[in-house]
N, C-alpha and C. Protein backbone atom coordinates (compact mmCIF):
# COMPACT_ATOMS: atom_id res chain seq x y z
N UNK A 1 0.84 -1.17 0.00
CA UNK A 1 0.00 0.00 0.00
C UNK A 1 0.88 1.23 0.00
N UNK A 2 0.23 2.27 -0.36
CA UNK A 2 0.80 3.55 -0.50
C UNK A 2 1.69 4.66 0.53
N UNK A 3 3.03 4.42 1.03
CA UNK A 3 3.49 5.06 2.21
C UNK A 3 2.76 6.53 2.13
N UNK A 4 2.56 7.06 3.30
CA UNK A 4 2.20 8.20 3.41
C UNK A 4 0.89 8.50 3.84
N UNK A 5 0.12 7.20 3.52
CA UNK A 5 -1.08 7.21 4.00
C UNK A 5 -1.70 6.46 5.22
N UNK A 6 -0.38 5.67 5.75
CA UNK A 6 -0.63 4.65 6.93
C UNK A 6 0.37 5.44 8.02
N UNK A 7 -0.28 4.77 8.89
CA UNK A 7 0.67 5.32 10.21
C UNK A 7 1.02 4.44 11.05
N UNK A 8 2.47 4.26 11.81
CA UNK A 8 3.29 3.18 12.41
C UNK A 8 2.84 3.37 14.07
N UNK A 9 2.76 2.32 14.96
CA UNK A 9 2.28 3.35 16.18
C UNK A 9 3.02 4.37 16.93
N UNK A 10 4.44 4.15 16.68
CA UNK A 10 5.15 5.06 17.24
C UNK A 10 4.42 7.10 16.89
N UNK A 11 4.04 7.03 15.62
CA UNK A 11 3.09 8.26 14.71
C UNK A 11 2.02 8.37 15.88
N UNK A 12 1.21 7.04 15.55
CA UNK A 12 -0.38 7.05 16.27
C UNK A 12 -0.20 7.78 17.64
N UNK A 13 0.99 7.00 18.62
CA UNK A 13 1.27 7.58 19.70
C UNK A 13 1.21 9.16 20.06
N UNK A 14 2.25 9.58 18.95
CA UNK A 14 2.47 10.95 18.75
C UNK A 14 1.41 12.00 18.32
N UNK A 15 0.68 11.35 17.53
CA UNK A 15 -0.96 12.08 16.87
C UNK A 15 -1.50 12.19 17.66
N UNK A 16 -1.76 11.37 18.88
CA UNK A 16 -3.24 11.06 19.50
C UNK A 16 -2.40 11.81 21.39
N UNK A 17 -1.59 12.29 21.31
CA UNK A 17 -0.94 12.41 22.66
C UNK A 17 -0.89 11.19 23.64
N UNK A 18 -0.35 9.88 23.37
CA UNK A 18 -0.81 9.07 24.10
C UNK A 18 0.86 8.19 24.51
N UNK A 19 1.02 7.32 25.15
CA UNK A 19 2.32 6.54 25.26
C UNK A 19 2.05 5.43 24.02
N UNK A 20 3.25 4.88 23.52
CA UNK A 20 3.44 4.22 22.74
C UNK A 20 2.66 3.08 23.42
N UNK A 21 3.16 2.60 24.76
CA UNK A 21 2.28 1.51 25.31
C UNK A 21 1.25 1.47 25.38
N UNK A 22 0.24 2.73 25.38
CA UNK A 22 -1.01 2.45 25.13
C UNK A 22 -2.11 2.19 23.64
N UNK A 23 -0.77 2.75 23.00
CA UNK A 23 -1.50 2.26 21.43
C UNK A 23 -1.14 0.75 21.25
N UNK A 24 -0.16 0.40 21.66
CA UNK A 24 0.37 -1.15 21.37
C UNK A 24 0.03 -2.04 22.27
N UNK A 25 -0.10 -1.57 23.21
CA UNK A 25 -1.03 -2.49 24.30
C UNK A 25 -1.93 -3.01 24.74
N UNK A 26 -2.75 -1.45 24.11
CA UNK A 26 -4.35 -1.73 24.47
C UNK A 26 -5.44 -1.21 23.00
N UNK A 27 -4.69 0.17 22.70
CA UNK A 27 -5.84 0.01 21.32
C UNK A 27 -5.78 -0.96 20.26
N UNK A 28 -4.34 -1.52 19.81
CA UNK A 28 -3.94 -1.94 18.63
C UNK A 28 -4.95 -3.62 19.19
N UNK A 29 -5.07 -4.09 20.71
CA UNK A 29 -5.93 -5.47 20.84
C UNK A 29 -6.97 -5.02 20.98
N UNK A 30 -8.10 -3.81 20.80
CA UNK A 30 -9.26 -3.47 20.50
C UNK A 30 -9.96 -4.91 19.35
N UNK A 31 -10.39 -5.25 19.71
CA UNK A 31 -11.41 -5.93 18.29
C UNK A 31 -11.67 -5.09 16.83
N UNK A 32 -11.92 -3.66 17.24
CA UNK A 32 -12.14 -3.01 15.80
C UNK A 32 -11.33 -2.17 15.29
N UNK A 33 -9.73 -2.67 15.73
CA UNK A 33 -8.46 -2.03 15.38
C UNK A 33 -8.60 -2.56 14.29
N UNK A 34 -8.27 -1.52 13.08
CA UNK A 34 -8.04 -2.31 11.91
C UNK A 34 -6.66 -2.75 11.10
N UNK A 35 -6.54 -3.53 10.25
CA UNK A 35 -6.22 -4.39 9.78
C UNK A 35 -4.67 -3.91 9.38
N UNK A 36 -3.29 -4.93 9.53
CA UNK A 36 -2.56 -3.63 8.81
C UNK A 36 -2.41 -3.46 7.45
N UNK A 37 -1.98 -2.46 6.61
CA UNK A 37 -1.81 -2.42 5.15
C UNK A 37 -0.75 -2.54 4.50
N UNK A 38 0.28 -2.87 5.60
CA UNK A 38 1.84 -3.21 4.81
C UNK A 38 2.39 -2.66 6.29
N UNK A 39 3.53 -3.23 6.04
CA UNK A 39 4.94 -2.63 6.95
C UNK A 39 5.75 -1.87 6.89
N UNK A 40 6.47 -1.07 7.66
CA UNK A 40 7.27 -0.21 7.56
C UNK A 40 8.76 0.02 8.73
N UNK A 41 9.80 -0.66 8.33
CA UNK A 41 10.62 -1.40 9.44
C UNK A 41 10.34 -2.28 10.32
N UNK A 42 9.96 -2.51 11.87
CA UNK A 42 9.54 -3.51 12.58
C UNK A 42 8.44 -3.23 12.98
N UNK A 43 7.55 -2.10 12.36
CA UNK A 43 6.73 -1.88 12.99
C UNK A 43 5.39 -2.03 11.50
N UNK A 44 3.64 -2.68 12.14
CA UNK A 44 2.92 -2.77 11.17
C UNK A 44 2.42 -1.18 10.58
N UNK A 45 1.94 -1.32 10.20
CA UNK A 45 1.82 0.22 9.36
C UNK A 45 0.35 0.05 9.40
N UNK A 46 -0.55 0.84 9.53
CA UNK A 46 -2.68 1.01 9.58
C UNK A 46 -3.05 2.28 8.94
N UNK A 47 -4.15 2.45 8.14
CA UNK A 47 -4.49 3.25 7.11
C UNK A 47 -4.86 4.05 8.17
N UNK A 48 -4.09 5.71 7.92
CA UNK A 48 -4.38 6.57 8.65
C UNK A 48 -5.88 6.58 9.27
N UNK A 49 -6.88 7.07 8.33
CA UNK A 49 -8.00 7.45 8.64
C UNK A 49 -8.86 6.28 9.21
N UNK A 50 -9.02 4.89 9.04
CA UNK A 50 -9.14 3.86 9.47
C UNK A 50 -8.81 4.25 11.31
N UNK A 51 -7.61 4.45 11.59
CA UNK A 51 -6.75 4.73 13.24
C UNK A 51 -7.66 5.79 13.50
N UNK A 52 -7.74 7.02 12.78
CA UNK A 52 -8.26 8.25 13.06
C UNK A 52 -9.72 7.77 13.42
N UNK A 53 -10.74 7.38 12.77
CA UNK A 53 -11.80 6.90 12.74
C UNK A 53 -12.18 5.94 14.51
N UNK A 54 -11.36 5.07 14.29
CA UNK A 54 -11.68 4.19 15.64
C UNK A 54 -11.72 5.17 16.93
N UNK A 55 -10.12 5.98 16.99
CA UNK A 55 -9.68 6.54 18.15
C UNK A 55 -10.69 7.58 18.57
N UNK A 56 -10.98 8.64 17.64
CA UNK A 56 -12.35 9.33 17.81
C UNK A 56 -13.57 8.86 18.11
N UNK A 57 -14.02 7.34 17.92
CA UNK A 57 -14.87 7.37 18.56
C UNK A 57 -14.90 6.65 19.76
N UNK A 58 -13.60 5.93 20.11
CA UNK A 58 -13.33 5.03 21.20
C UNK A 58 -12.83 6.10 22.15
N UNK A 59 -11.74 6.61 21.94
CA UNK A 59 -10.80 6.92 23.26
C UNK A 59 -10.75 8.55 23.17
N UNK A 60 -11.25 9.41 21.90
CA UNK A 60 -10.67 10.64 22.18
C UNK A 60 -12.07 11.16 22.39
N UNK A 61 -12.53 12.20 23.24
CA UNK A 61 -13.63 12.83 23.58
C UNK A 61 -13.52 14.13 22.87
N UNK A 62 -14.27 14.46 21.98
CA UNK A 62 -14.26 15.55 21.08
C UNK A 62 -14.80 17.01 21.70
N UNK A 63 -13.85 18.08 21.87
CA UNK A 63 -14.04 19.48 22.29
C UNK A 63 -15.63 19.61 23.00
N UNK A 64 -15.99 20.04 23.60
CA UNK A 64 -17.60 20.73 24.12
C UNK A 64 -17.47 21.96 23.47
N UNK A 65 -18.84 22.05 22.68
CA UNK A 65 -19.24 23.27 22.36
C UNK A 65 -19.47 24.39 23.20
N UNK A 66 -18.64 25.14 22.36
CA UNK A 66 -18.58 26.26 23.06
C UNK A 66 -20.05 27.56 23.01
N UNK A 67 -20.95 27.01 22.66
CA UNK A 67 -22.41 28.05 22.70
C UNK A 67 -22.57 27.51 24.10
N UNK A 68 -23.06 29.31 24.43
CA UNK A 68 -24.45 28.69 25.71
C UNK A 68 -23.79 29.25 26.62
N UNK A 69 -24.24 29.52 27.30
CA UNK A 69 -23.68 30.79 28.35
C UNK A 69 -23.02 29.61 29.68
N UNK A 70 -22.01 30.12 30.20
CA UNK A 70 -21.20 29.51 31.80
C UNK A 70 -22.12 29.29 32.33
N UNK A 71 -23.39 29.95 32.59
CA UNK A 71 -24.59 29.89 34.15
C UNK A 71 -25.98 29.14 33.42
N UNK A 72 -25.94 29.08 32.11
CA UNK A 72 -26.58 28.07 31.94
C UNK A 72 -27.20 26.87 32.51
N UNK A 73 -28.45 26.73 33.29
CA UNK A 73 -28.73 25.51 34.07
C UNK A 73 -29.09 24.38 33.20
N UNK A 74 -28.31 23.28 33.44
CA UNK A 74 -28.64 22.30 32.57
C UNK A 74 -29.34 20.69 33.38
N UNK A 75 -30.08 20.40 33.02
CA UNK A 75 -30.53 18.71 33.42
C UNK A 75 -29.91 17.36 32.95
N UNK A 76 -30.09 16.99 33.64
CA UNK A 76 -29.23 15.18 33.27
C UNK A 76 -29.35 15.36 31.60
N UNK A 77 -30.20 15.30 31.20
CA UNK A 77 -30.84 14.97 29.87
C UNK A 77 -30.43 16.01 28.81
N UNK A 78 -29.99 17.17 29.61
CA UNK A 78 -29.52 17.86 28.98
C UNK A 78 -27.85 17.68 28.48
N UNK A 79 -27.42 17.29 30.07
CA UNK A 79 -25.77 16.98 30.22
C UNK A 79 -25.88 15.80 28.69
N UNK A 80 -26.25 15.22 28.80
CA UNK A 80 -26.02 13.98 27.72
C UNK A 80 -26.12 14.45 26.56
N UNK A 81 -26.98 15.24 26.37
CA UNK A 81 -26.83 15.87 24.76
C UNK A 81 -25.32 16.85 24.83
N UNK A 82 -25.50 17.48 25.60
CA UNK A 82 -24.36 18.17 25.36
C UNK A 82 -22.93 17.91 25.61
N UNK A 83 -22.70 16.76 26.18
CA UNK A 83 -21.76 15.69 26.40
C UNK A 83 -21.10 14.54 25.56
N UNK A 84 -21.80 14.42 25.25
CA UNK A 84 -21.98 12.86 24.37
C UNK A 84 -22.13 11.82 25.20
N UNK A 85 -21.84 11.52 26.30
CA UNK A 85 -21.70 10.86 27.73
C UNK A 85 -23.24 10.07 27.88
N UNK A 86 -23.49 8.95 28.01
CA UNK A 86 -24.33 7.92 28.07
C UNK A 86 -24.69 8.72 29.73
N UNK A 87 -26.71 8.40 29.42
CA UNK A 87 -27.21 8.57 30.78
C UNK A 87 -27.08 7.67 31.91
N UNK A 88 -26.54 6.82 31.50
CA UNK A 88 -26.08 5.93 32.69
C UNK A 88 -25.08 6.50 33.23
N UNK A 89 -24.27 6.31 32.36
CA UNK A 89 -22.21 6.36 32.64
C UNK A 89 -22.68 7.77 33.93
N UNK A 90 -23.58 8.76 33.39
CA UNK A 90 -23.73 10.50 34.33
C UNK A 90 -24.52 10.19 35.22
N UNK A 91 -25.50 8.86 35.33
CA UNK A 91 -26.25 8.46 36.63
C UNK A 91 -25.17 7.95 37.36
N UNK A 92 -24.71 6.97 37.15
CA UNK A 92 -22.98 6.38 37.75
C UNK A 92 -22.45 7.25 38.57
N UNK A 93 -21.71 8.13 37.83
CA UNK A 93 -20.43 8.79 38.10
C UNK A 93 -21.58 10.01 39.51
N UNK A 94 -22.85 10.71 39.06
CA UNK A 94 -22.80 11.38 40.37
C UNK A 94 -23.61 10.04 41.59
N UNK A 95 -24.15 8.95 41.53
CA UNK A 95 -24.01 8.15 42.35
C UNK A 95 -22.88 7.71 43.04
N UNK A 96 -22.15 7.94 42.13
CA UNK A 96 -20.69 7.50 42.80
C UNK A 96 -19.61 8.76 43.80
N UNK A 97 -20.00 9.98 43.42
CA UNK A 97 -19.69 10.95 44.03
C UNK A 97 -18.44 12.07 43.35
N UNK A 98 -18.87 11.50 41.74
CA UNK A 98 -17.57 12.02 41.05
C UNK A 98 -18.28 13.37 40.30
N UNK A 99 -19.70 13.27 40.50
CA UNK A 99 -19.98 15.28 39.77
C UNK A 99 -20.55 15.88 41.33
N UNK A 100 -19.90 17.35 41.35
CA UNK A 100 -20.57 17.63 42.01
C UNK A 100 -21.40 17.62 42.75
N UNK A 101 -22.49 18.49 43.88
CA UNK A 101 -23.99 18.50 44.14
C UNK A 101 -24.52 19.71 42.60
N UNK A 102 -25.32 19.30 42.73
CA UNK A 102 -26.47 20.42 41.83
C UNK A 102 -26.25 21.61 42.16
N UNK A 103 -26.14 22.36 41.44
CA UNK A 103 -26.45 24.10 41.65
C UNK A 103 -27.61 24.35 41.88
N UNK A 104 -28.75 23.55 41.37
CA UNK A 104 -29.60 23.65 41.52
C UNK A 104 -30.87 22.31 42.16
N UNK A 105 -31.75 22.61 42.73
CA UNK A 105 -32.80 21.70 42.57
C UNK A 105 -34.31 22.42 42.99
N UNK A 106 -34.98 22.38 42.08
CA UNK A 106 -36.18 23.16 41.60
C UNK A 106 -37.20 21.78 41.43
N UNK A 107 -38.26 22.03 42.55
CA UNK A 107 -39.41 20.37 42.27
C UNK A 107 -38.77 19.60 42.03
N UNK A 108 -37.65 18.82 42.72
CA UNK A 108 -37.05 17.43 42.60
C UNK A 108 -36.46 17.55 41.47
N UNK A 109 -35.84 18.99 40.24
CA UNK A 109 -35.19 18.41 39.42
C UNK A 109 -33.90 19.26 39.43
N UNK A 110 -32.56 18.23 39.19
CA UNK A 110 -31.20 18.47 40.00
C UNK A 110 -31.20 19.52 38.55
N UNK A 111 -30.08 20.06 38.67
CA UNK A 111 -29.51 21.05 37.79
C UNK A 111 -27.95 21.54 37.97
N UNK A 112 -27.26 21.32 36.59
CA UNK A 112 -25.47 21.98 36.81
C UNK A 112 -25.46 22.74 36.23
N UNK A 113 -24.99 24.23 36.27
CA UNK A 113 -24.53 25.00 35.84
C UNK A 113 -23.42 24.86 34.42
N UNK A 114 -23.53 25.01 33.39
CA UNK A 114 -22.74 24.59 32.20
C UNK A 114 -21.30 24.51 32.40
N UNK A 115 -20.79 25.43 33.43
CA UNK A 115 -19.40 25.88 33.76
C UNK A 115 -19.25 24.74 34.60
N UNK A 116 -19.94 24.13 35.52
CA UNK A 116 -19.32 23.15 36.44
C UNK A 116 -19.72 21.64 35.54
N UNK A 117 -20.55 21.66 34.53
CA UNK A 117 -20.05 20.69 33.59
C UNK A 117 -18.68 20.53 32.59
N UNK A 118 -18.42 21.59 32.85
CA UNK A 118 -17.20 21.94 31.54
C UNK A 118 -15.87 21.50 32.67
N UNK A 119 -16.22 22.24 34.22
CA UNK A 119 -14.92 21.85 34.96
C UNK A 119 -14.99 19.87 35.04
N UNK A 120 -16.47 19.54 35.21
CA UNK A 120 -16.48 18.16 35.73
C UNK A 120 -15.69 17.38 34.58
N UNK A 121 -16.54 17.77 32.81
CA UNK A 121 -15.86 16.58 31.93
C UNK A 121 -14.17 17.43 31.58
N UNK A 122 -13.60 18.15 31.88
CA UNK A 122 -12.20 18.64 31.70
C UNK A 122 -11.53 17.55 32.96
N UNK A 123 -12.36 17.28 33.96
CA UNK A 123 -11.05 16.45 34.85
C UNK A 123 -11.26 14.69 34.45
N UNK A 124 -12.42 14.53 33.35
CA UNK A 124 -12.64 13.15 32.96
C UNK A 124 -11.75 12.60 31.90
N UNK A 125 -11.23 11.26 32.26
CA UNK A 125 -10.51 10.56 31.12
C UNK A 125 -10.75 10.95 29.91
N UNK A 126 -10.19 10.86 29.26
CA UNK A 126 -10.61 10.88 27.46
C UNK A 126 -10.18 9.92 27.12
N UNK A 127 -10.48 8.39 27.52
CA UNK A 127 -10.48 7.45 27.16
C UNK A 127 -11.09 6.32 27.97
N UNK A 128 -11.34 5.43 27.40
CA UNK A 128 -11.76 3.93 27.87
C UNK A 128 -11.17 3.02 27.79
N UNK A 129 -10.91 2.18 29.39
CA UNK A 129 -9.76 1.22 29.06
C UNK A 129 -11.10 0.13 29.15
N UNK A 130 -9.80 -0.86 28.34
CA UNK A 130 -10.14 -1.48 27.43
C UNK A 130 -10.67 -2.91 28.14
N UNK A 131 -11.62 -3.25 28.39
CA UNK A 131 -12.42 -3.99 29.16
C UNK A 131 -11.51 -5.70 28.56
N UNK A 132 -11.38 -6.63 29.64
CA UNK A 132 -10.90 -8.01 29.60
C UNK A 132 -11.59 -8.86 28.59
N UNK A 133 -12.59 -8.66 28.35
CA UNK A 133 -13.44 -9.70 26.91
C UNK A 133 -12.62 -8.92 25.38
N UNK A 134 -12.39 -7.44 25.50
CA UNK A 134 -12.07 -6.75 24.01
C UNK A 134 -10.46 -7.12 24.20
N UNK A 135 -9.90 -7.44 25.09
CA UNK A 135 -7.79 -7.91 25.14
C UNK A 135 -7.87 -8.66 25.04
N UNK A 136 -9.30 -10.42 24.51
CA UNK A 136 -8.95 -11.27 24.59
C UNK A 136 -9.11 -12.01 25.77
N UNK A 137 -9.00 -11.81 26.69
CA UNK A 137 -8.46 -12.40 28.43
C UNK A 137 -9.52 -12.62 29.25
C-alpha cells in the first residue's frame, strides 16, 4: 500500500498524545483495530484514517461546544446531549460521588450549571480502558 497514508504506532502515539504503550497495548488489541496495510521497518503500518476513525470514537472525547452561556442551568438529559456521555455512565459517576452536588434543585429536578459541567468533563478521562473480553483475556 501507498506510504504516506498509513501510520506506524510510534506516529499514532504521537498524533493522539498518548504513550506508545497504550497504542500497542491496548488500542492496537481493541477488536475493531483495523487491519494492517503493509509494513514499515519492525513496525505494522494502519491506514491513517481507518486509526483516526476508531480513536475518535473510542478513546478521544471531542471538544464541548462552546455556545451557551457559563450559568446556563442544565438537566441530566440535557448533560447527555451536550456531552456525548451515556445517561447511565452520568447516573454512575454522580451516584458514585464524582460530579458535584447540583447548583440547583427546583421540584425534585437536579440542575449543573454549564461551567461546572465543563470543569467536571475537563477532569474526565478521554479514554476507555479497554475492558478483559475486548484484550482477549
Amino acid at each position: 500500500m501507498v506510504s504516506g497514508k498509513g501510520l506506524i504506532p510510534p506516529e499514532i502515539a504521537e498524533r493522539y498524545g498518548r504513550s506508545l504503550e497504550t497504542v500497542r497495548d491496548t488500542w492496537r488489541k481493541h477488536p475493531d483495530w483495523p487491519a494492517p496495510i503493509g509494513r514499515r521497518g519492525r513496525w505494522a503500518e494502519y491506514d491513517a484514517a481507518a486509526v483516526d476513525q476508531l480513536v475518535r470514537r473510542l478513546w478521544v472525547r471531542p471538544e464541548l461546544p462552546s455556545e451557551g452561556n457559563p450559568d446556563d442551568l442544565l438537566t441530566i438529559n440535557e448533560i447527555v446531549e451536550y456531552t456525548g456521555l451515556a445517561r447511565g455512565t452520568i447516573d454512575a459517576d454522580i451516584s458514585r460521588g464524582r460530579w458535584r452536588e447540583p447548583d440547583e434543585v427546583e421540584y425534585g429536578v437536579k440542575r449543573w450549571r454549564r461551567s461546572t459541567v465543563d470543569d467536571v468533563m475537563s477532569k474526565r478521562r478521554g479514554y476507555r480502558r479497554a475492558r478483559k473480553d475486548e484484550q482477549g483475556g
